[in-house]
C-alpha atoms as a PDB file:
ATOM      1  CA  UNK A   1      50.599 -23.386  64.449  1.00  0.00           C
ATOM      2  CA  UNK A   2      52.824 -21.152  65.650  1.00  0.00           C
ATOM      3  CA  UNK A   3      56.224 -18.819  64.158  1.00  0.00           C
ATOM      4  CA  UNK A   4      58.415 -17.748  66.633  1.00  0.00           C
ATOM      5  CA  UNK A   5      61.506 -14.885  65.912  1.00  0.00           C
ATOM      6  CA  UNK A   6      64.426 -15.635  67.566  1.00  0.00           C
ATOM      7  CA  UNK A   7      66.375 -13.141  65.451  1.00  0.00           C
ATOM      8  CA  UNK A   8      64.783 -10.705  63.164  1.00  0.00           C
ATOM      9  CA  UNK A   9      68.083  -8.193  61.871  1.00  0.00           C
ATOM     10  CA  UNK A  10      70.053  -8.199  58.704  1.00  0.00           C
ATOM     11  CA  UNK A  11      73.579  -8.532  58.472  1.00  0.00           C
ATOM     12  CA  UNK A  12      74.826  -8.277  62.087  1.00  0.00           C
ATOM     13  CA  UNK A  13      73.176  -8.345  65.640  1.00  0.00           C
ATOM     14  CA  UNK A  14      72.305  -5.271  66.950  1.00  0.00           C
ATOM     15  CA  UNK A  15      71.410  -3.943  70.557  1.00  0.00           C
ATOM     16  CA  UNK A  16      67.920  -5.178  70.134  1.00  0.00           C
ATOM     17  CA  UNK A  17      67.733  -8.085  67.749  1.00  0.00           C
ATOM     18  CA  UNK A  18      69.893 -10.758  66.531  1.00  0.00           C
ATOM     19  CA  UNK A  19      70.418 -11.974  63.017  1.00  0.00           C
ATOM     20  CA  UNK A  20      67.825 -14.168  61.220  1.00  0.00           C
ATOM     21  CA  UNK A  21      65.990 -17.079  62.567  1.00  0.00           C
ATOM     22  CA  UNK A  22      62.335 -18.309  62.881  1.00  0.00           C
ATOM     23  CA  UNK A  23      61.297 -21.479  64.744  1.00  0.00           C
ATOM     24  CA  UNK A  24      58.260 -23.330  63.859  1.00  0.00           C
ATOM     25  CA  UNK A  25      58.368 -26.059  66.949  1.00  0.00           C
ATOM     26  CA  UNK A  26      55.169 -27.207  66.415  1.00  0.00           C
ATOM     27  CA  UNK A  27      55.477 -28.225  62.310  1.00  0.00           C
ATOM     28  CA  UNK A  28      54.039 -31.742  63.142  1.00  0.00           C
ATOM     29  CA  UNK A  29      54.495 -33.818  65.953  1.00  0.00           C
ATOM     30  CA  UNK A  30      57.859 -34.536  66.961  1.00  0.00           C
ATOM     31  CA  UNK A  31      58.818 -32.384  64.150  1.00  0.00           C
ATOM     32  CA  UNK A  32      60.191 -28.892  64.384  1.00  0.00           C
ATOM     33  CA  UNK A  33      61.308 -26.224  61.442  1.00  0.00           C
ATOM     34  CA  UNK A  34      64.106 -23.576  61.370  1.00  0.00           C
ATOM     35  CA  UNK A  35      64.228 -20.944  58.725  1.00  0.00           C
ATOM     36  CA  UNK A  36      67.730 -20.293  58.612  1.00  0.00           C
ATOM     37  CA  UNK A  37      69.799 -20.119  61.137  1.00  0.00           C
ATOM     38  CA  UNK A  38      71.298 -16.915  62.112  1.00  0.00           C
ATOM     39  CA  UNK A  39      72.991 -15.985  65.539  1.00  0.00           C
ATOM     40  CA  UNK A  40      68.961 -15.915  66.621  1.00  0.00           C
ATOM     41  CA  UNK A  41      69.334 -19.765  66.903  1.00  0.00           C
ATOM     42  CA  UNK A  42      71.216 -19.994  70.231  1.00  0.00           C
ATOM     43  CA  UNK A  43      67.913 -19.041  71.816  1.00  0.00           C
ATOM     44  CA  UNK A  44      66.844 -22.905  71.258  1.00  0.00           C
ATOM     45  CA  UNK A  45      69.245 -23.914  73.944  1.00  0.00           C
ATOM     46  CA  UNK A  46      66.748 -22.611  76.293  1.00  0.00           C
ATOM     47  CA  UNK A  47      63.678 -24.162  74.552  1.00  0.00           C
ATOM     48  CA  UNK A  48      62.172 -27.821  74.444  1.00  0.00           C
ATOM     49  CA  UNK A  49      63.603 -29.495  70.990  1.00  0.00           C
ATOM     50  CA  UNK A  50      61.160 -31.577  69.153  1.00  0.00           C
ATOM     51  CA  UNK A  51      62.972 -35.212  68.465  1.00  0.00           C
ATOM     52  CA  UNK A  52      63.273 -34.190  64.760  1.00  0.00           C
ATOM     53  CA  UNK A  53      64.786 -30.834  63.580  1.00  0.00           C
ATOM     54  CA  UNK A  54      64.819 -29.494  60.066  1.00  0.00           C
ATOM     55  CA  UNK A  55      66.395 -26.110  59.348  1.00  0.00           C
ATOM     56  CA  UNK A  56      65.702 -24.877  56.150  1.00  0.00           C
ATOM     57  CA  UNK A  57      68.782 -22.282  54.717  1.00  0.00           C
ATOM     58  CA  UNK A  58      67.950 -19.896  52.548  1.00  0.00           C
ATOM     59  CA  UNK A  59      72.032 -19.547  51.355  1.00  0.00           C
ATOM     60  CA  UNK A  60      75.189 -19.371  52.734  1.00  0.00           C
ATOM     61  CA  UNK A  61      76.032 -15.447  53.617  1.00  0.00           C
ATOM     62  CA  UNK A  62      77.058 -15.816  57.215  1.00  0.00           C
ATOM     63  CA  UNK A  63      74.206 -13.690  59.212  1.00  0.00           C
ATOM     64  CA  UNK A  64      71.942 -16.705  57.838  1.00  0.00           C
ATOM     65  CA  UNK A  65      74.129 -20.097  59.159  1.00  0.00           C
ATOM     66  CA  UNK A  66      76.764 -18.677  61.575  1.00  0.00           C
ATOM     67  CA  UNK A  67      74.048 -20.085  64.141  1.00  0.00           C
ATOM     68  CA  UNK A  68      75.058 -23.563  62.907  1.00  0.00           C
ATOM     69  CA  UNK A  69      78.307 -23.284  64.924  1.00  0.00           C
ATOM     70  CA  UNK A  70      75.933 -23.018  67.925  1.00  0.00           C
ATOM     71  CA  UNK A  71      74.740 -26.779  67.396  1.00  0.00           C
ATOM     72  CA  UNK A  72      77.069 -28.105  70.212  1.00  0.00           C
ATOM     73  CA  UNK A  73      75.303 -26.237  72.767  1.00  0.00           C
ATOM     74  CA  UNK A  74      71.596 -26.285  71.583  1.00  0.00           C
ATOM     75  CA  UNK A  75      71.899 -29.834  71.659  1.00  0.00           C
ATOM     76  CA  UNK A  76      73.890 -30.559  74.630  1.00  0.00           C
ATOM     77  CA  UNK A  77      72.321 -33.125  76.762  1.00  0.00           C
ATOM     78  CA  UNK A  78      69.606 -33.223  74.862  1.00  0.00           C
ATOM     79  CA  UNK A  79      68.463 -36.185  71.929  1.00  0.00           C
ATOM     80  CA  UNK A  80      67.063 -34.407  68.503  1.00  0.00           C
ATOM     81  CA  UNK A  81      67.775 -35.856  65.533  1.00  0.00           C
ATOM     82  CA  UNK A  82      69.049 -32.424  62.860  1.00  0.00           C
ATOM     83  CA  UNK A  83      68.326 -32.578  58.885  1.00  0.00           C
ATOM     84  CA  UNK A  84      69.964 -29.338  57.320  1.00  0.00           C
ATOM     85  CA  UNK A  85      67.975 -28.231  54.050  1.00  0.00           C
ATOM     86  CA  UNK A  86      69.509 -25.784  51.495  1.00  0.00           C
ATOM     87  CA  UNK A  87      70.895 -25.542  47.879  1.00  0.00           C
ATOM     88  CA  UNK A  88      74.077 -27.721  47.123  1.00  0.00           C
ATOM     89  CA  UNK A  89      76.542 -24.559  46.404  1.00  0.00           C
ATOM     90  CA  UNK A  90      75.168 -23.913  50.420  1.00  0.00           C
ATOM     91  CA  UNK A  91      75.578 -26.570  52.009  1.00  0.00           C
ATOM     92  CA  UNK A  92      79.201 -27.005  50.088  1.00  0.00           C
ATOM     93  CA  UNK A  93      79.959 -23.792  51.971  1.00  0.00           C
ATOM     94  CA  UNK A  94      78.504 -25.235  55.193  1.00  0.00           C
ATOM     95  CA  UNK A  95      80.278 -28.587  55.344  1.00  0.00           C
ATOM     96  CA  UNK A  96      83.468 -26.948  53.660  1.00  0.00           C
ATOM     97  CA  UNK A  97      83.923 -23.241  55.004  1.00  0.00           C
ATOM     98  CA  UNK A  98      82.041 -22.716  57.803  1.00  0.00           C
ATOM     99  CA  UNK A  99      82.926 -26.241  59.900  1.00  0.00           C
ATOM    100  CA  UNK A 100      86.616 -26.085  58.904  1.00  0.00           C
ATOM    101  CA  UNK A 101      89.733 -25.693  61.223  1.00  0.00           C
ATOM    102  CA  UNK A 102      90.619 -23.102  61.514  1.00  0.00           C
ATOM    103  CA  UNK A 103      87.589 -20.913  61.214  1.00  0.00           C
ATOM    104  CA  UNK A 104      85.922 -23.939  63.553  1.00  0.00           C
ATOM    105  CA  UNK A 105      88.089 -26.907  64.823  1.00  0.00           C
ATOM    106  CA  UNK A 106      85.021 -29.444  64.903  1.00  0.00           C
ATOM    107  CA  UNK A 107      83.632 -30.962  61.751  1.00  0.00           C
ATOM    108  CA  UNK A 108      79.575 -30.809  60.775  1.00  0.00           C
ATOM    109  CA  UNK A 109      78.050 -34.177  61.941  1.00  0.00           C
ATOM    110  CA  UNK A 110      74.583 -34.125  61.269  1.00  0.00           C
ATOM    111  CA  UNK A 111      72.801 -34.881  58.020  1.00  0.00           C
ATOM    112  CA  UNK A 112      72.834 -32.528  54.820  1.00  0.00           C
ATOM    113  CA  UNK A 113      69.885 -32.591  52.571  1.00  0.00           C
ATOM    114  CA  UNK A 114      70.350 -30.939  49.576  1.00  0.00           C
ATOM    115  CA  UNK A 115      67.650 -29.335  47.201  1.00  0.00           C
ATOM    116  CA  UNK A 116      67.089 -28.378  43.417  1.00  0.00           C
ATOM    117  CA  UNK A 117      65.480 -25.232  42.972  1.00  0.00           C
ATOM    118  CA  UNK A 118      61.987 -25.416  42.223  1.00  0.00           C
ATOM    119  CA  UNK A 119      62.025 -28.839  43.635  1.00  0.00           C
ATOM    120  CA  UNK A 120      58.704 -29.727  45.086  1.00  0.00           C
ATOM    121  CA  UNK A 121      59.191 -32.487  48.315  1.00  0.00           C
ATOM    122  CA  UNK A 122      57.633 -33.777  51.690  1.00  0.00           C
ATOM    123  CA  UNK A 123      58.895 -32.701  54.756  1.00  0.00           C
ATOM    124  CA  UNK A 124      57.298 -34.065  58.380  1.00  0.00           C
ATOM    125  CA  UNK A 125      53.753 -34.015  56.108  1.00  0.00           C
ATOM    126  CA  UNK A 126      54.427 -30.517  54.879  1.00  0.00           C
ATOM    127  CA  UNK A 127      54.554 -29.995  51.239  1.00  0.00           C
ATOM    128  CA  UNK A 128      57.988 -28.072  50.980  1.00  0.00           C
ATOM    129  CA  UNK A 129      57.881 -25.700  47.480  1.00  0.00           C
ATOM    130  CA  UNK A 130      61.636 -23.923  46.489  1.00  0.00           C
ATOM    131  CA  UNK A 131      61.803 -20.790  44.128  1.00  0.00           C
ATOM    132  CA  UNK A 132      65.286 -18.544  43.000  1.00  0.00           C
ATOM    133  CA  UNK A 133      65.560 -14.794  44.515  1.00  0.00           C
ATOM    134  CA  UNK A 134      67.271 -12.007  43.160  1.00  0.00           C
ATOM    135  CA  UNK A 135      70.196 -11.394  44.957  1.00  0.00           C
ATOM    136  CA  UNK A 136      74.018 -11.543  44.920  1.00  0.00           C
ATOM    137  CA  UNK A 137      75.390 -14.924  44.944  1.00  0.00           C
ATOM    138  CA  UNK A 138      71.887 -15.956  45.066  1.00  0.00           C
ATOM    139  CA  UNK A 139      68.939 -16.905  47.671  1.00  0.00           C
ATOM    140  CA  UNK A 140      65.744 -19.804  47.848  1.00  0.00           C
ATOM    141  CA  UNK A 141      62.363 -18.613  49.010  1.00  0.00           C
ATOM    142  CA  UNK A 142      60.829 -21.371  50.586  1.00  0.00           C
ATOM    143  CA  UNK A 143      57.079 -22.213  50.715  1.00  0.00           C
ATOM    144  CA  UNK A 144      55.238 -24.471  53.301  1.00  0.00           C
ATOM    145  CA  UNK A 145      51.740 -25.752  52.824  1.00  0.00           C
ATOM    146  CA  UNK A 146      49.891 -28.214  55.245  1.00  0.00           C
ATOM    147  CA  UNK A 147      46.273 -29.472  54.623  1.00  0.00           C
ATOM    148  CA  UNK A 148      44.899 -26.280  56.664  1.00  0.00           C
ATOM    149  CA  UNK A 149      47.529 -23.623  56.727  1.00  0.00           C
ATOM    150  CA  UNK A 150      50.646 -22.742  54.418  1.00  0.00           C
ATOM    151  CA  UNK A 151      53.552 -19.795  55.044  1.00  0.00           C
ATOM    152  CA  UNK A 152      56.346 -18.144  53.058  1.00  0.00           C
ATOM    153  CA  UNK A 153      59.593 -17.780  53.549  1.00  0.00           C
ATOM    154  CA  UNK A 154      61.345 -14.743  51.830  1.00  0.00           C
ATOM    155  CA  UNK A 155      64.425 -13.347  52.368  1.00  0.00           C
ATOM    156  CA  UNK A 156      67.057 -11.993  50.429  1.00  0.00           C
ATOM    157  CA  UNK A 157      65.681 -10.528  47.622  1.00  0.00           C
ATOM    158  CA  UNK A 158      65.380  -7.345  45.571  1.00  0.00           C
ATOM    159  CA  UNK A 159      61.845  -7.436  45.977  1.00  0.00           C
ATOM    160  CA  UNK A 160      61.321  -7.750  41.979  1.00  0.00           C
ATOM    161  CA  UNK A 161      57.760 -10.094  42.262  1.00  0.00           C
ATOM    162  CA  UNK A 162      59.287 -12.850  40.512  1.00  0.00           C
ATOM    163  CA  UNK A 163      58.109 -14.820  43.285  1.00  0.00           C
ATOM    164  CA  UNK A 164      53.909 -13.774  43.751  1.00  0.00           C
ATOM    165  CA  UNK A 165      52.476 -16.764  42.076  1.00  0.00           C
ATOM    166  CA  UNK A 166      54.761 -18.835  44.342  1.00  0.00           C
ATOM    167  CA  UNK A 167      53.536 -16.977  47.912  1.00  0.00           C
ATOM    168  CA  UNK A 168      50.295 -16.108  46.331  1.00  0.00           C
ATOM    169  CA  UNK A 169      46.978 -16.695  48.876  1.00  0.00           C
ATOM    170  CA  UNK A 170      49.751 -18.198  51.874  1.00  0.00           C
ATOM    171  CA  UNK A 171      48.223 -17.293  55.705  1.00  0.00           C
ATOM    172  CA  UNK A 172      51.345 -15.790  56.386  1.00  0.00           C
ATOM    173  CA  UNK A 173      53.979 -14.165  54.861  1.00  0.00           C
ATOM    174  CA  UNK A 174      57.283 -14.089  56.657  1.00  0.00           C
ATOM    175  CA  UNK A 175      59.395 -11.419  54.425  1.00  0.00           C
ATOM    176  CA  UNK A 176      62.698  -9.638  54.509  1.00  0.00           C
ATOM    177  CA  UNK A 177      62.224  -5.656  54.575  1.00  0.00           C
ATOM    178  CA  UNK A 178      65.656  -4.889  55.362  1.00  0.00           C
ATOM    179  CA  UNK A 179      65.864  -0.554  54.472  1.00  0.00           C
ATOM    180  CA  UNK A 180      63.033   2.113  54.688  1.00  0.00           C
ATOM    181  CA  UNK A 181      62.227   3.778  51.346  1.00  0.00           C
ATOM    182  CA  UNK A 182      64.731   6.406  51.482  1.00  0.00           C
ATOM    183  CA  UNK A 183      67.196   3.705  51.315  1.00  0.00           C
ATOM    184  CA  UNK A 184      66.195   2.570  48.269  1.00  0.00           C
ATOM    185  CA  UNK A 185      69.247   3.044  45.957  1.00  0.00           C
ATOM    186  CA  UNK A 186      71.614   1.074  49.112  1.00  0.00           C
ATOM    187  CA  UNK A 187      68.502  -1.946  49.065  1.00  0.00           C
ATOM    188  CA  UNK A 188      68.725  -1.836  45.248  1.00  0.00           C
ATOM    189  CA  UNK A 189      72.487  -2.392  45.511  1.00  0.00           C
ATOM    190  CA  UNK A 190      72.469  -5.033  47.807  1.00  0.00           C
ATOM    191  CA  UNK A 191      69.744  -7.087  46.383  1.00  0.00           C
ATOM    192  CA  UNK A 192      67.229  -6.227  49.811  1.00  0.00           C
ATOM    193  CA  UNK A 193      63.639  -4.769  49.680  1.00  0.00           C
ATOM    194  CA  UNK A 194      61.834  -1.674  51.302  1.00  0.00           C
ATOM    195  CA  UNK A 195      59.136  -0.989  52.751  1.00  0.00           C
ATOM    196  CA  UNK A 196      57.204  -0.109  48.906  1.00  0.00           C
ATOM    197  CA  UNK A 197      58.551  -3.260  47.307  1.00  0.00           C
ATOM    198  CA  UNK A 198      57.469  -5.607  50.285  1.00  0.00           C
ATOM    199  CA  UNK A 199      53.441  -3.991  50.395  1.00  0.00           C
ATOM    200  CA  UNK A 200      53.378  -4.533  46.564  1.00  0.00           C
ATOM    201  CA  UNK A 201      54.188  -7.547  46.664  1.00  0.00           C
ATOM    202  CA  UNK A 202      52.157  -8.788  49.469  1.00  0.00           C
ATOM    203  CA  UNK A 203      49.425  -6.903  48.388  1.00  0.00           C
ATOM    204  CA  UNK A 204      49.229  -8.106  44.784  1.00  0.00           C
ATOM    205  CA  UNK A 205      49.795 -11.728  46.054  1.00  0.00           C
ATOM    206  CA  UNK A 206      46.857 -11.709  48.325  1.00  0.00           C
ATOM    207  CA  UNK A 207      48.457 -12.893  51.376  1.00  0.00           C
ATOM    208  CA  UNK A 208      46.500 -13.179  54.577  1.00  0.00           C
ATOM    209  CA  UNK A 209      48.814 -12.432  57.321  1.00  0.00           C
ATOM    210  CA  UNK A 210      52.258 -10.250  56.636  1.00  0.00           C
ATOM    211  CA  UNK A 211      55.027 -10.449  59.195  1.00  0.00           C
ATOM    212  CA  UNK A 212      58.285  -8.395  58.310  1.00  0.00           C
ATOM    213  CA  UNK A 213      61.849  -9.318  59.563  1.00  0.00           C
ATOM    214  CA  UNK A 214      65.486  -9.462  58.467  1.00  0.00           C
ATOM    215  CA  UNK A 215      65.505  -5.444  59.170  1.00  0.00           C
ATOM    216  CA  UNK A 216      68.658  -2.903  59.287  1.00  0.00           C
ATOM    217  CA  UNK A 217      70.844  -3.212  62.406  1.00  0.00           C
ATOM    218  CA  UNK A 218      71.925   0.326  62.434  1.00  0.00           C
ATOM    219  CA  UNK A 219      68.419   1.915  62.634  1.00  0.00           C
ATOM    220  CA  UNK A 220      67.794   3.722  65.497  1.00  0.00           C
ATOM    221  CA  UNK A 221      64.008   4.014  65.060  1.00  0.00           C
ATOM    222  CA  UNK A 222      61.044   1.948  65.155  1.00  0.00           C
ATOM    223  CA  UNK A 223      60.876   0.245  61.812  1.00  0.00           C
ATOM    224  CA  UNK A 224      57.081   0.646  61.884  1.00  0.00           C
ATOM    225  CA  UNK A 225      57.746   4.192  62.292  1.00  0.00           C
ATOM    226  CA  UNK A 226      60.505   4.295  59.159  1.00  0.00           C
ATOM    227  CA  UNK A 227      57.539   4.993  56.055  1.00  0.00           C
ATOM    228  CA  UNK A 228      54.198   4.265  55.141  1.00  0.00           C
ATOM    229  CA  UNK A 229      54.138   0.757  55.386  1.00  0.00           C
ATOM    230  CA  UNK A 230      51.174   0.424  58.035  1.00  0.00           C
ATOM    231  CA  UNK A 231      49.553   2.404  55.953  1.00  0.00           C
ATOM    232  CA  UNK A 232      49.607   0.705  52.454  1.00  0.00           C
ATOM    233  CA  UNK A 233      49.136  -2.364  54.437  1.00  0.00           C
ATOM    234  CA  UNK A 234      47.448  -1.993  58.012  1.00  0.00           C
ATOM    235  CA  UNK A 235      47.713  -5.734  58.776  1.00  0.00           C
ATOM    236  CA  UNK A 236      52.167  -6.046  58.654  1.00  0.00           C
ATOM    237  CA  UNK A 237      53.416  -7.039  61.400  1.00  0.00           C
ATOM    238  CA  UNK A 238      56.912  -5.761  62.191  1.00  0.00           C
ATOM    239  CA  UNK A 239      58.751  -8.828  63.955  1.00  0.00           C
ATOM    240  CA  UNK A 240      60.670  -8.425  66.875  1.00  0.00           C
ATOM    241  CA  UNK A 241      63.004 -10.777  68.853  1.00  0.00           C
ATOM    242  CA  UNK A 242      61.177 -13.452  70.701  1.00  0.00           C
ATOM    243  CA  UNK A 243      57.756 -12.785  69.397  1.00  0.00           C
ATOM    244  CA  UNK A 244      55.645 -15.700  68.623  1.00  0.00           C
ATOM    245  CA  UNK A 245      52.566 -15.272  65.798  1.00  0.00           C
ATOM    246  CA  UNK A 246      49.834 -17.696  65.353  1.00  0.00           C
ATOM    247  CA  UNK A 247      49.100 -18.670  62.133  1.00  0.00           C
END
């Protein structure tokens, strides 16, 4: 199966990367999943679409569903049937805020799904798992877990470990590391991890495969090159804009 980035920056695009995104097209047959949908997701209008498309939202700040808005031209031309997952207070914002004249002048057409955290459900024969972040106004990690593979989905969070037994033993761990350790009071503040919160926790949780995203727009540096990540855990993977991981 395979994860690919089509934005991997907090907050706002940058030169390099756009905001977040990750595209599972292969989920199941005819079946494709979106983990949220930042201003990364205009990239699908240049991709095959499965005929099914879920996008899971992790909540409602705008570098996470702005990408929504792009809809009209992803699908153009094109048959997919679209399923939006996410947390009621989310999708209110969606449906309410976001797809509202005169922010937008068309209204949200496509079908809204929404979840209870911790709810446990079946998605395209993917057992879909929910658990609450820490951080302002709120965020849902998601889990996935086939019969041979599972993956985590976690971003935005303070990076507290509330969450290992929930991503503990997953093949791959797709997690938020949006400020370097010397940023530590600013990620504290705005409820985002570093580099030492994300390697505990994947580290304690046993995780096979660690890919990092969601990271800060205004760096000017390699974020690989930021701290002693690589170090503490040789495998991470620091995602980049179309990259594609096999998992």
């Amino acid at each position: 199966m395979k994860a690919e980035f089509l934005g991997t920056a907090g907050y706002h695009p940058s030169e390099a990367r756009h905001t977040s995104c990750v595209y599972l097209p292969d989920a199941a047959p005819d079946c494709g999943f979106v983990l949220d949908a930042g201003t990364g997701f205009f990239r699908l209008a240049h991709r095959p679409l499965p005929k099914r498309l879920d996008i899971f939202l992790s909540h409602a700040h705008l570098d996470h569903v702005v990408g929504l808005t792009y809809l009209l031209d992803v699908l153009v031309g094109r048959q997919c049937d679209v399923t939006v997952w996410g947390l009621a207070e989310t999708l209110e914002v969606v449906g309410n805020d976001l797809f509202d004249s005169p922010l937008f002048p068309l209204p949200f057409e496509h079908t809204m799904q929404t979840i209870e955290v911790g709810e446990v459900f079946e998605v395209c024969g993917a057992q879909v798992s929910t658990f609450p972040l820490t951080h302002p106004g709120g965020s849902l990690a998601y889990r996935f877990d086939w019969p041979n593979r599972s993956l985590a989905y976690i971003t935005d969070t303070a990076g507290d470990g509330r969450y290992l037994d929930f991503i503990r033993g997953v093949d791959l761990l797709i997690h938020e590391r949006n400020f370097s350790d010397d940023l530590h009071e600013v990620a504290d503040a705005s409820g985002h991890c570093t580099s030492e919160a994300v390697a505990r926790v994947a580290r304690q949780a046993d995780v096979q495969k660690l890919a990092l995203t969601h990271f800060n727009p205004l760096s000017q540096t390699d974020p690989a090159e930021e701290d002693q990540l690589c170090a503490e855990f040789p495998n991470a993977i620091f995602a980049h804009d179309g990259q594609t991981l096999e998992f």
